[in-house]
Protein backbone atom coordinates (compact mmCIF):
# COMPACT_ATOMS: atom_id res chain seq x y z
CA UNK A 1 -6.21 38.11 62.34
CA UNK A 2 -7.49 41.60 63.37
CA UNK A 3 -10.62 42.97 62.00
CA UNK A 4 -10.53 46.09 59.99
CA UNK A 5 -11.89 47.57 62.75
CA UNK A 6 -9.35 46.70 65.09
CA UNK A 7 -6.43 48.22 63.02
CA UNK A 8 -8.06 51.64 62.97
CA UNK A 9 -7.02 53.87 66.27
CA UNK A 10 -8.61 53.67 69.31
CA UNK A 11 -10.66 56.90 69.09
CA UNK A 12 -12.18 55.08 65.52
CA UNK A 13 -12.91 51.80 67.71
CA UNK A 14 -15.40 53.42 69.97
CA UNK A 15 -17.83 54.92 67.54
CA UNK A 16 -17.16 51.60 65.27
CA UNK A 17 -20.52 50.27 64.17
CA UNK A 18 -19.35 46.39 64.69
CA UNK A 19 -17.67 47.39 67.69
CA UNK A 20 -20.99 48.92 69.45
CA UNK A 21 -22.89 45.44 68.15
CA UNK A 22 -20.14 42.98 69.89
CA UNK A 23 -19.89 45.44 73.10
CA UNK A 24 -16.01 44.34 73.42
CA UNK A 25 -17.36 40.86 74.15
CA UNK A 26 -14.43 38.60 73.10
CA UNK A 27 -16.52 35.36 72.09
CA UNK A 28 -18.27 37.38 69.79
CA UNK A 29 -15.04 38.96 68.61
CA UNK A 30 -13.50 35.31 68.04
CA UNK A 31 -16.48 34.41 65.69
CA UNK A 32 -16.32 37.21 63.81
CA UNK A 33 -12.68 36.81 63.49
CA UNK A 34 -13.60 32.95 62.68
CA UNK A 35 -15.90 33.98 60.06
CA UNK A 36 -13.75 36.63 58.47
CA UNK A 37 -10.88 34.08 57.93
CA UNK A 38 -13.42 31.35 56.79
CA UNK A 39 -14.45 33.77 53.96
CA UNK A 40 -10.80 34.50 52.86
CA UNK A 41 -10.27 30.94 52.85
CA UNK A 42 -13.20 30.22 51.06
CA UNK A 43 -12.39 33.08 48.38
CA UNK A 44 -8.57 31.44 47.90
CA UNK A 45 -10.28 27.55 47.49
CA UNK A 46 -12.34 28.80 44.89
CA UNK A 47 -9.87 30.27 42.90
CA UNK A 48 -7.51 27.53 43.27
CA UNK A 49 -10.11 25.79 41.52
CA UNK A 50 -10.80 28.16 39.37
CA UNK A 51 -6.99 27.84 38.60
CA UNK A 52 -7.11 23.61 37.91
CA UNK A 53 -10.31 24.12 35.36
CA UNK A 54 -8.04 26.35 33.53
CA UNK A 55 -5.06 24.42 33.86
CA UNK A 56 -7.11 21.27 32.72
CA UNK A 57 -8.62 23.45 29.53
CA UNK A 58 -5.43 24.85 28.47
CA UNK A 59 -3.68 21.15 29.09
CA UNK A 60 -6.23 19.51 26.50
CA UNK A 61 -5.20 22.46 23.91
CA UNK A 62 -1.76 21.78 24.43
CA UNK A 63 -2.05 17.88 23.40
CA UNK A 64 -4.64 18.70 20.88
CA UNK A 65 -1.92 20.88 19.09
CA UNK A 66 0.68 18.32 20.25
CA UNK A 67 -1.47 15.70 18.19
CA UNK A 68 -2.21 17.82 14.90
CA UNK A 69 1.18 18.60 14.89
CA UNK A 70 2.73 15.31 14.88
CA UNK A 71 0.01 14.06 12.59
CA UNK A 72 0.90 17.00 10.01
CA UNK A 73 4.76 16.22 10.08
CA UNK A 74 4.16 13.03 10.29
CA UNK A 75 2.57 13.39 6.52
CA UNK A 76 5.26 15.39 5.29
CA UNK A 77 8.00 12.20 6.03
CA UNK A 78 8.40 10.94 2.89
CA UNK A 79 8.14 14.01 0.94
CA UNK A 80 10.74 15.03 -1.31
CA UNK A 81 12.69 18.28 -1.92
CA UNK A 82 9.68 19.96 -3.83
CA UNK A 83 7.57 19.36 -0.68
CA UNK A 84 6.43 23.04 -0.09
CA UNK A 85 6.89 21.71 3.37
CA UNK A 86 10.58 21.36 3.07
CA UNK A 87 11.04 24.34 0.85
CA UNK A 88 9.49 26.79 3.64
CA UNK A 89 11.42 25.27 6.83
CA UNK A 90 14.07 27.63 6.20
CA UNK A 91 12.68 30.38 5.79
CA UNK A 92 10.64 29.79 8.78
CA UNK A 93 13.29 29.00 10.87
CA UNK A 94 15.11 32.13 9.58
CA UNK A 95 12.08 33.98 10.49
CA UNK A 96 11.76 32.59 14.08
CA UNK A 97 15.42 33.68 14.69
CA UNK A 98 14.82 36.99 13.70
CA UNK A 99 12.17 38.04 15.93
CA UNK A 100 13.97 36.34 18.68
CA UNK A 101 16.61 38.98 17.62
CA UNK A 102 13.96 41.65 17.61
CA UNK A 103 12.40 40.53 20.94
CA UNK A 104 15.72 40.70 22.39
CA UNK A 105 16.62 43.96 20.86
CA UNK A 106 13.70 45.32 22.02
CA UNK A 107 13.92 44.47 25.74
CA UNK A 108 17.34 45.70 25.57
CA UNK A 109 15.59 49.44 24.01
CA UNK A 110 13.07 48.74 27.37
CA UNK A 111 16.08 48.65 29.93
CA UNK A 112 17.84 51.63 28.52
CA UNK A 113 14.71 53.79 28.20
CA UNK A 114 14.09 53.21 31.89
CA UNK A 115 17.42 53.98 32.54
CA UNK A 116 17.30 56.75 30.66
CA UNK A 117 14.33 58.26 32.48
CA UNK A 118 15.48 57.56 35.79
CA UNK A 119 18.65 59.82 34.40
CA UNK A 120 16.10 62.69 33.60
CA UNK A 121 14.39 62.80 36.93
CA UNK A 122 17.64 62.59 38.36
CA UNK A 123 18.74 65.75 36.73
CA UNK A 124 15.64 67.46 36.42
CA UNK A 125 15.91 67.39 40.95
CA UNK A 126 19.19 68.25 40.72
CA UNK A 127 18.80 71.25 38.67
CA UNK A 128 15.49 71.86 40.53
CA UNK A 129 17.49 71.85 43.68
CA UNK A 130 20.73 73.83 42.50
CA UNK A 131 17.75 76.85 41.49
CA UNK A 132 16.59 77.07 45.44
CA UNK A 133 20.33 77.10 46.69
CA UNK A 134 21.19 79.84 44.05
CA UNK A 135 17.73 81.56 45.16
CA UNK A 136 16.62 82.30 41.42
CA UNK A 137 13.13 80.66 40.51
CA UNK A 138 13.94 77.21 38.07
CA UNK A 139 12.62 77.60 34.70
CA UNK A 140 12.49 74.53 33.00
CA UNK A 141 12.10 74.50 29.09
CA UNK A 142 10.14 71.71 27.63
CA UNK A 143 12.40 72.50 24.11
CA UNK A 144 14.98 70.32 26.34
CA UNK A 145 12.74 67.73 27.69
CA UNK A 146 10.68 67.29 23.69
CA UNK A 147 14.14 66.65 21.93
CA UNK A 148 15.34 64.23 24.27
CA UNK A 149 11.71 62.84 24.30
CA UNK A 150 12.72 62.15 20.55
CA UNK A 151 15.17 59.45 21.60
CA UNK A 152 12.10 57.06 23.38
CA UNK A 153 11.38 53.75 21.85
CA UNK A 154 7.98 55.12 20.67
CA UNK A 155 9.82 57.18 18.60
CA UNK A 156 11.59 54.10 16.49
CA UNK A 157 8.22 51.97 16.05
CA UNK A 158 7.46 52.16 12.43
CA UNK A 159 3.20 51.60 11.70
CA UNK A 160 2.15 48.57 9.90
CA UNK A 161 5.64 46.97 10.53
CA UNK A 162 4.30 44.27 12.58
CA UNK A 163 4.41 40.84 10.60
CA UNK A 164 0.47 39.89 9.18
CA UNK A 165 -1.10 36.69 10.08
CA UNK A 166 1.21 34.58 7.27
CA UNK A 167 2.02 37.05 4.21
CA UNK A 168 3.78 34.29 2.86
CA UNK A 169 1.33 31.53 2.88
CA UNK A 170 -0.03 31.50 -0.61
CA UNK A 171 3.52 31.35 -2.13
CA UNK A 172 4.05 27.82 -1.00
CA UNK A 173 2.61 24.40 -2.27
CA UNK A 174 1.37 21.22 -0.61
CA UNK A 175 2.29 18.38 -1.54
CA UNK A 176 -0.23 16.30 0.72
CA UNK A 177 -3.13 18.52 0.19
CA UNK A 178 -3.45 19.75 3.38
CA UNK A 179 -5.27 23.25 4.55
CA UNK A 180 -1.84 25.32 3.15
CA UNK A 181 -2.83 24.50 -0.61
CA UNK A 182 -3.11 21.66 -2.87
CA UNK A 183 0.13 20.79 -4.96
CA UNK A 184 0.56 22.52 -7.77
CA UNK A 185 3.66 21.02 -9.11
CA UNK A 186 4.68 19.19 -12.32
């Protein structure tokens, strides 16, 4: 592998502090080669191993969500239709497809509003290039550019849309008594 030293041009060698030290001796060229690629090496073992402590973290929160899980379902089994468990599943579930819809929808808005600016630069160096053939200075209007500006996805984000941590949560009932609530009913 060449040094950084060794990429630069010639005239950039010569005056080259590390290149004055090693005097174009090529043993001392291989070691610092040697020890160049020993420090890369040692830079990409560390953060593969940096890499399996975090795999190893995030595999124990898996399984301990895994196990709460099952253990919370598991004590909503034998519950019966007024199970505030049951009652919310659907609503849940019609929740989950939604934003799927909405993510969807959205990455949809993404790949149109790049295509749409890739469109504007287009024309804007078209119309930039039909001004120098004509020989008449190009004005361009920002009126233009702010209206169709007006179309970007920013523009359809409504504030405070975004769904709260579980706006819904107090409207349900336990019938287990777990963390949700205790069960209220008759």
């Amino acid at each position: 592998a060449p040094l950084p030293e060794e990429s630069a041009s010639r005239e950039e060698k010569v005056i080259s502090p590390t290149w004055k030290l090693m005097q174009g001796d090529p043993r001392l060229l291989r070691t610092l080669r040697l020890s160049a690629l020993g420090d890369v090496v040692a830079s990409l073992q560390w953060r593969r191993d940096m890499g399996k402590v975090e795999l190893e973290i995030k595999s124990r929160e898996l399984n301990d969500s895994r196990r709460r899980f099952e253990q919370e379902d598991e004590s909503h089994t034998a519950c019966n239709w007024n199970c505030s468990v049951k009652r919310a599943a659907p609503f849940y579930e019609k929740r989950r497809m939604h934003e799927t819809k909405v993510d969807a929808q959205l990455s949809v808005l993404h790949s149109l509003e790049r295509r749409l600016q890739q469109a504007r630069s287009t024309v804007a160096a078209l119309e930039i290039k039909e001004g120098l053939h004509k020989g008449t200075p190009m004005v361009l209007t920002r009126t233009r550019s702010r209206q169709l500006d007006e179309m970007s996805l920013q523009s359809f984000e409504i504030k405070g849309g975004e769904p709260a941590q579980d706006e819904f949560r107090d409207e349900f009932m336990s019938c287990c008594g777990s963390d949700v609530g205790e069960d209220r009913s008759p």
